[in-house]
C-alpha atoms as a PDB file:
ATOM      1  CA  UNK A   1     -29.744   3.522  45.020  1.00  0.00           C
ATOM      2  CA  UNK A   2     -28.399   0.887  47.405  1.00  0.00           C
ATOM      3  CA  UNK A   3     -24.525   0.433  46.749  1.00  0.00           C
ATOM      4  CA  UNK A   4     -24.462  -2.830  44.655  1.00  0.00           C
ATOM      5  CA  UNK A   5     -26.500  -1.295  42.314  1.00  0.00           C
ATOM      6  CA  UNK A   6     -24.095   1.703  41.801  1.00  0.00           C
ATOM      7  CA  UNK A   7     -21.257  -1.001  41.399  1.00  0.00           C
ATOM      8  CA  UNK A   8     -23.574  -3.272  38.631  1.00  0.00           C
ATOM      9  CA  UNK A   9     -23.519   0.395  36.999  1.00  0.00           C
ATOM     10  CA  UNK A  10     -20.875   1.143  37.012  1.00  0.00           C
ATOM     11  CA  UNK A  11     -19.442  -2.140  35.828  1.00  0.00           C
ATOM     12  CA  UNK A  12     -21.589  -2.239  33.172  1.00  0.00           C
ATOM     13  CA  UNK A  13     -20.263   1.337  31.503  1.00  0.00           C
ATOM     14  CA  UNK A  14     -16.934   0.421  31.981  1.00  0.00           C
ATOM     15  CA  UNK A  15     -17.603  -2.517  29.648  1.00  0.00           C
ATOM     16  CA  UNK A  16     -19.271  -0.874  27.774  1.00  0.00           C
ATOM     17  CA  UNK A  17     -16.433   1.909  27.159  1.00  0.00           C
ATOM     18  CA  UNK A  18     -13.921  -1.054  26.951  1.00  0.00           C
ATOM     19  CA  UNK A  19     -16.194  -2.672  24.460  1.00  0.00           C
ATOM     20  CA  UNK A  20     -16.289   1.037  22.506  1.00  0.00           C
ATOM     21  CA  UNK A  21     -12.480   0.706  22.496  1.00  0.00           C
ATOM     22  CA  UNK A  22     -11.961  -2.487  21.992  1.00  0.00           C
ATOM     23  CA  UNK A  23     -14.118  -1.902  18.808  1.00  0.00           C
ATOM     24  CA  UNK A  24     -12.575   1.111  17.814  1.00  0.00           C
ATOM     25  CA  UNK A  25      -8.672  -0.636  17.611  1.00  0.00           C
ATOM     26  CA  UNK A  26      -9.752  -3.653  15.933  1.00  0.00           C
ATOM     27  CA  UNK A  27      -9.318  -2.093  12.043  1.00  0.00           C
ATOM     28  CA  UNK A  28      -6.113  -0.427  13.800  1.00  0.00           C
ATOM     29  CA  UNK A  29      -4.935  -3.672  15.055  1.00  0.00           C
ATOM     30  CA  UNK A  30      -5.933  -5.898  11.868  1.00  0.00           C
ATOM     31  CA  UNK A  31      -3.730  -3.215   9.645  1.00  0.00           C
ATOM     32  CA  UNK A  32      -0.945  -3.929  12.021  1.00  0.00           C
ATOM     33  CA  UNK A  33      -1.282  -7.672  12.012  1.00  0.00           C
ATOM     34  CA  UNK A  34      -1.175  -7.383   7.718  1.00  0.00           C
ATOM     35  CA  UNK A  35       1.181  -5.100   7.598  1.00  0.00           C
ATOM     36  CA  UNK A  36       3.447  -7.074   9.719  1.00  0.00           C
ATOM     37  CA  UNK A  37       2.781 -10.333   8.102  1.00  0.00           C
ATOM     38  CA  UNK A  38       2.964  -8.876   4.603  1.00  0.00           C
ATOM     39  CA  UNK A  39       5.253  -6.285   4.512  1.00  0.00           C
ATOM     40  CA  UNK A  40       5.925  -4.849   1.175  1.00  0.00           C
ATOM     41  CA  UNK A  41       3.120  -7.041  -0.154  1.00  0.00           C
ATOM     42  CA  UNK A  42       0.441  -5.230   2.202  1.00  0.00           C
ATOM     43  CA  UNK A  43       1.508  -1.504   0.771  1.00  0.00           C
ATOM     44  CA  UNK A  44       0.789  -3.061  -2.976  1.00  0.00           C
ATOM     45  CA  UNK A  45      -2.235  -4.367  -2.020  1.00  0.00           C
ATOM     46  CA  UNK A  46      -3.448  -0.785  -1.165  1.00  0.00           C
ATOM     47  CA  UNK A  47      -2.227   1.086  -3.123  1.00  0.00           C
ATOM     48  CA  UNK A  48      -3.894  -1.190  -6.552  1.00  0.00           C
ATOM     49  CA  UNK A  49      -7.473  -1.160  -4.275  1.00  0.00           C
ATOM     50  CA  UNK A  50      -9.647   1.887  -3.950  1.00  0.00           C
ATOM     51  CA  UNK A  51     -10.116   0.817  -0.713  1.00  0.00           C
ATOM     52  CA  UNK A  52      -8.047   0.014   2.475  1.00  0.00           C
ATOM     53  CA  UNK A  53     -10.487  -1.985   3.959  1.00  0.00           C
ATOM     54  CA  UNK A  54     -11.034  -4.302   0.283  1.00  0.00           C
ATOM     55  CA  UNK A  55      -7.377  -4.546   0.369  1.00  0.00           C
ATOM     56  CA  UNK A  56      -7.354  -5.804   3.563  1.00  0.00           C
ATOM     57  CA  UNK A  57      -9.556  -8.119   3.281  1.00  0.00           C
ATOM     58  CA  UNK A  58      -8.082  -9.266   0.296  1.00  0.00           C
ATOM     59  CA  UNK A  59      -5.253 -10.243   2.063  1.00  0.00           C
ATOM     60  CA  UNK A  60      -6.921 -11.621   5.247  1.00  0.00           C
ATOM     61  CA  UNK A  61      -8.046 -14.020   2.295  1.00  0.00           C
ATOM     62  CA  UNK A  62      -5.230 -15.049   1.133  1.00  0.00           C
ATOM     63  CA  UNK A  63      -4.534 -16.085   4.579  1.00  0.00           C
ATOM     64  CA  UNK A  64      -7.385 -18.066   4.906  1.00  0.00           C
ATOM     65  CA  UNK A  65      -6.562 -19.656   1.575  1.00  0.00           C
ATOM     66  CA  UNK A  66      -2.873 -20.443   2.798  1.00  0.00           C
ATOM     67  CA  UNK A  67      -4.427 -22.110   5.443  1.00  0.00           C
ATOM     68  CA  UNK A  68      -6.236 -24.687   3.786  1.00  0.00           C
ATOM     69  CA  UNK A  69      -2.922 -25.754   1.687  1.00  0.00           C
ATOM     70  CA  UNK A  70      -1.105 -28.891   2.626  1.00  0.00           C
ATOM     71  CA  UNK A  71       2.427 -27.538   2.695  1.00  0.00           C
ATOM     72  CA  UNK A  72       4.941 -29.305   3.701  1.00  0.00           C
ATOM     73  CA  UNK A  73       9.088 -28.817   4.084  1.00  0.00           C
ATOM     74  CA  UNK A  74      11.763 -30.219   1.648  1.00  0.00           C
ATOM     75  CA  UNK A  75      13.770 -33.358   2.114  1.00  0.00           C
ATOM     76  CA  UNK A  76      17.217 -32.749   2.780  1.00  0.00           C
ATOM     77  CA  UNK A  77      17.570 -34.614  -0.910  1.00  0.00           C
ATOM     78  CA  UNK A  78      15.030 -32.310  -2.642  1.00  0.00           C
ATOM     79  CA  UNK A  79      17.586 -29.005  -1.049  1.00  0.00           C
ATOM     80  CA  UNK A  80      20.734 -30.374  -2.607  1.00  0.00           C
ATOM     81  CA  UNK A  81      18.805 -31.650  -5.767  1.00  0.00           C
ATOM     82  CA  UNK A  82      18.023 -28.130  -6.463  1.00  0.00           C
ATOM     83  CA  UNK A  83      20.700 -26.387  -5.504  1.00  0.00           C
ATOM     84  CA  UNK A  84      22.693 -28.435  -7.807  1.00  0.00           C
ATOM     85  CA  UNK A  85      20.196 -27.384 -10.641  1.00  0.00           C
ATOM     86  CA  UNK A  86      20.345 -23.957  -9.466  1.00  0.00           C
ATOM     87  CA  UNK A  87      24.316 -24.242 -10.063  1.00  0.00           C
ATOM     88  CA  UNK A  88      23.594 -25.708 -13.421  1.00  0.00           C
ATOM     89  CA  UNK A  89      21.032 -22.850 -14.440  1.00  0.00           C
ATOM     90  CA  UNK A  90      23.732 -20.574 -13.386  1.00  0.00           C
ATOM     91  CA  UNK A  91      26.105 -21.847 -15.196  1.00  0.00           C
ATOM     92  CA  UNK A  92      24.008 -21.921 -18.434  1.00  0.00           C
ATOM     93  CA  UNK A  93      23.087 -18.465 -17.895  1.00  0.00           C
ATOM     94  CA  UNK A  94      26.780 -17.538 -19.389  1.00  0.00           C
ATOM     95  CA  UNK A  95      25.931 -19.523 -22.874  1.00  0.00           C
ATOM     96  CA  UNK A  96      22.199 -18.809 -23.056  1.00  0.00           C
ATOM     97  CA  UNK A  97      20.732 -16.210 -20.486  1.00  0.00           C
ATOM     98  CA  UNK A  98      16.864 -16.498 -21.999  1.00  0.00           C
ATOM     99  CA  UNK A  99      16.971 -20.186 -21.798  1.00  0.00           C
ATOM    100  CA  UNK A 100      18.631 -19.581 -18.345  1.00  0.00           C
ATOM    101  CA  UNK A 101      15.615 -17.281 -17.077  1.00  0.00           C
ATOM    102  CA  UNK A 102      13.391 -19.747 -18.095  1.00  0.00           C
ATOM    103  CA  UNK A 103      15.210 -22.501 -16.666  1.00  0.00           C
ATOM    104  CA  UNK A 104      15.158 -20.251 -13.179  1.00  0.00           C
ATOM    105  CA  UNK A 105      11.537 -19.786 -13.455  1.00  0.00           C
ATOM    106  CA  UNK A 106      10.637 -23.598 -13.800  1.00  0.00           C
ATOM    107  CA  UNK A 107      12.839 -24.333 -11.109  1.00  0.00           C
ATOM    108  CA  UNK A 108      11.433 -21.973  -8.534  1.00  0.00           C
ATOM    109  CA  UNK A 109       7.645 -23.327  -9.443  1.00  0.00           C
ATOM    110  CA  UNK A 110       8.968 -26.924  -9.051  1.00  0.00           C
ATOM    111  CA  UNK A 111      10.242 -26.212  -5.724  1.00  0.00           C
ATOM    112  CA  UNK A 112       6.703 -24.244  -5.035  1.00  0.00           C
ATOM    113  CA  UNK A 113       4.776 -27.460  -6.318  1.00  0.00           C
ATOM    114  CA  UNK A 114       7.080 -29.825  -4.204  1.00  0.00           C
ATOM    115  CA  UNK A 115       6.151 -27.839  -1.216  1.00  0.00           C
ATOM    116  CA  UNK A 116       2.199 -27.652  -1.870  1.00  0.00           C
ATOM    117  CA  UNK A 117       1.727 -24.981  -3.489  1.00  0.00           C
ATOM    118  CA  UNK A 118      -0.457 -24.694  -6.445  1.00  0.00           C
ATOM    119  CA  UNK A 119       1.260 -23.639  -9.664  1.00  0.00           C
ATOM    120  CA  UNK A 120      -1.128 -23.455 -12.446  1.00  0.00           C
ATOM    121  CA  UNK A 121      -1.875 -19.843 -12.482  1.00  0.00           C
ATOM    122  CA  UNK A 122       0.893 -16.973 -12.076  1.00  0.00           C
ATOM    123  CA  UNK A 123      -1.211 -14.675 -10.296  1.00  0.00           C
ATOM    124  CA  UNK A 124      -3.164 -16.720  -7.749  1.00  0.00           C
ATOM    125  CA  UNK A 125       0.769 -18.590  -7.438  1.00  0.00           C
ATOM    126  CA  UNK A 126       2.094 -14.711  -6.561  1.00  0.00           C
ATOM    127  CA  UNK A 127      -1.338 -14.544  -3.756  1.00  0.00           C
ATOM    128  CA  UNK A 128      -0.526 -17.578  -2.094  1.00  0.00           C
ATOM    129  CA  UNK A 129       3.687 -16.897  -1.973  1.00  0.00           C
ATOM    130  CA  UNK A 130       2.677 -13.731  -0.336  1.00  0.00           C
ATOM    131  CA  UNK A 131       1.591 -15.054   3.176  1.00  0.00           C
ATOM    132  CA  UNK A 132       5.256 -16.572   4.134  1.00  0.00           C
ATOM    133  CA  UNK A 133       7.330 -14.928   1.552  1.00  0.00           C
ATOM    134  CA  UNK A 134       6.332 -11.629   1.136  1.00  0.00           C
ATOM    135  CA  UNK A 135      10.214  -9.863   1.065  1.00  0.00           C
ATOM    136  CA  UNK A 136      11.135 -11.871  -2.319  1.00  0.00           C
ATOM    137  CA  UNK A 137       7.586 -11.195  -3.667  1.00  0.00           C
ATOM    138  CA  UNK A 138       8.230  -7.913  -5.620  1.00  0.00           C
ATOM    139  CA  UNK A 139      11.843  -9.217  -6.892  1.00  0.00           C
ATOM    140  CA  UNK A 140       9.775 -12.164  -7.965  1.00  0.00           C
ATOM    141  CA  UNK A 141       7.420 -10.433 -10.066  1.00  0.00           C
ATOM    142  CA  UNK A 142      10.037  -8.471 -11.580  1.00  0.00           C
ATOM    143  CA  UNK A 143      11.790 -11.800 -12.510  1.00  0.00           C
ATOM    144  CA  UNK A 144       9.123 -13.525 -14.091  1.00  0.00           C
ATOM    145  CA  UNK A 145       8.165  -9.914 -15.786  1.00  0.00           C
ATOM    146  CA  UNK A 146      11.636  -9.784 -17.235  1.00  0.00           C
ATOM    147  CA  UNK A 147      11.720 -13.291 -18.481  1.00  0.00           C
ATOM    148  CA  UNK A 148       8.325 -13.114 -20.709  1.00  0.00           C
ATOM    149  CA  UNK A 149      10.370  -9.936 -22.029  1.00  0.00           C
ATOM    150  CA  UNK A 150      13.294 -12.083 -22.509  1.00  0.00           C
ATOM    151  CA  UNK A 151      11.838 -14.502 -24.291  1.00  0.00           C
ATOM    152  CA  UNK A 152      10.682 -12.108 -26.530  1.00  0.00           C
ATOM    153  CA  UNK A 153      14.062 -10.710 -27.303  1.00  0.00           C
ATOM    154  CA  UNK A 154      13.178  -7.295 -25.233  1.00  0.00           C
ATOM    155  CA  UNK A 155      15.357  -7.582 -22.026  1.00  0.00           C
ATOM    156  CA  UNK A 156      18.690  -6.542 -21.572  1.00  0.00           C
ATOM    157  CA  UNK A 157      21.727  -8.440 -20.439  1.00  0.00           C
ATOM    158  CA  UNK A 158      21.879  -6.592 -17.287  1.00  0.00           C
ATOM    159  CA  UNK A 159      18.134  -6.769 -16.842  1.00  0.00           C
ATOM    160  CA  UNK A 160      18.306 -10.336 -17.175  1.00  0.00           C
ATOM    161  CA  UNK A 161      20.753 -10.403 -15.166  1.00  0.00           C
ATOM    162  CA  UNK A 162      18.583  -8.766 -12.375  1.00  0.00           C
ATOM    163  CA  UNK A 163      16.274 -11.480 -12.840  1.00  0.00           C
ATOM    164  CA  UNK A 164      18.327 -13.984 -11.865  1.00  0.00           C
ATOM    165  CA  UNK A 165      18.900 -12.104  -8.558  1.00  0.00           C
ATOM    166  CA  UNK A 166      15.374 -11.933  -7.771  1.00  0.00           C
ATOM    167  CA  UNK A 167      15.454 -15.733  -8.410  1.00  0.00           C
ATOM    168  CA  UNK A 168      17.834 -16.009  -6.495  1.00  0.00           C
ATOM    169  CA  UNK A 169      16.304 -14.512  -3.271  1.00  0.00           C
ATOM    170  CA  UNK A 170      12.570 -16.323  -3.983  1.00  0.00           C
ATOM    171  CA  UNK A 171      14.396 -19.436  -4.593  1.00  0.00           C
ATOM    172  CA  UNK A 172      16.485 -19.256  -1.084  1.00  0.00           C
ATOM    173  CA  UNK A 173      13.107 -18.213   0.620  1.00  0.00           C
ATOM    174  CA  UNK A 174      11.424 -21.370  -0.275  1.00  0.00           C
ATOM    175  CA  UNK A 175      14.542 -23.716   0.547  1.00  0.00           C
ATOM    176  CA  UNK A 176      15.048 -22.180   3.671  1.00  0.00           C
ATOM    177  CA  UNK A 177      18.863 -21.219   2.618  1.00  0.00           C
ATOM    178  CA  UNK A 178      20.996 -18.425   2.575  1.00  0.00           C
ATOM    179  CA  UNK A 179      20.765 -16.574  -0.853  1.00  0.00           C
ATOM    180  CA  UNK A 180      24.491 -15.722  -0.843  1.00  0.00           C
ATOM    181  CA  UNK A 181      25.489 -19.374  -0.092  1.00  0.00           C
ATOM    182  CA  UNK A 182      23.429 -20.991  -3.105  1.00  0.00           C
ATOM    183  CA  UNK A 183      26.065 -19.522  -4.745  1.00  0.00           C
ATOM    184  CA  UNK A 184      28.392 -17.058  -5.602  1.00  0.00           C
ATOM    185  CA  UNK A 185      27.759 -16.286  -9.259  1.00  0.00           C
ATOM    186  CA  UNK A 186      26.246 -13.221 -11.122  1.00  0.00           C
END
């Protein structure tokens, strides 16, 4: 075998092996990319599938989904608008803490629709919140889980009060604010 022959060779198995590799990481570093863009989110998405890789997917479409939505930031005007509202549900939460969950849960899907994002179904409203604001996602759910209970006179004060926290956080995420600077109540 003449020389550049024994190169071509050998060039060719070591893309070959670096193909093998390259093929090998990809499910490796697609569960890193998730896991890092979904944090918490990712973990419950595998642990209600039967299967890491359906989960995964899952996800990867949800992404995809996100994608396609026309989101857009709030106006200056639209941030203090709420947090004033936010001040008022607070405040209202003192009298009437059911009416006050329910106030906090319309006012987080306004702010959701006003960016873009759809609102007429809880769950597929949880799936696309879960791309950019995974952390708040679980206290979310909670939330909106105490509030149907609330509404049906089965939540506690202090539960209700949890609520309110988990608001809170969601409702901070999507204004782009400081959850302790909203304000200082509860």
């Amino acid at each position: 075998m003449s020389g550049v022959v024994v190169a071509v060779v050998i060039v060719v198995v070591v893309v070959a092996v670096l193909l093998v590799i390259a093929l090998a990481l990809r499910p490796t570093l697609r569960r890193r990319r998730l896991r890092t863009r979904f944090g918490p989110e990712y973990d419950r998405a595998v642990d209600r599938s039967d299967d890491r890789h359906a989960a995964e997917a899952e996800l990867a479409q949800r992404e995809r989904r996100h994608t396609e939505l026309n989101l857009r930031e709030l106006s200056d005007r639209q941030r203090q608008r709420y947090q004033l509202e936010w001040a008022r549900m607070q405040e209202q939460f003192v009298d009437d803490p059911t009416a006050a969950l329910g106030a906090a849960d319309r006012l987080v899907t306004a702010i959701m629709a006003d960016r873009g994002y759809p609102t007429d179904n809880h769950e597929q409203k949880v799936a696309d919140l879960s791309v950019e604001h995974a952390e708040p996602l679980s206290g979310y759910r909670v939330a909106h889980d105490i509030t149907v209970r609330a509404a049906d006179g089965a939540a506690s004060t202090e539960e209700m009060r949890t609520a309110i926290v988990h608001y809170r956080q969601l409702f901070a995420d999507l204004l782009g604010t400081d959850p302790t600077r909203t304000t200082q109540h509860q």
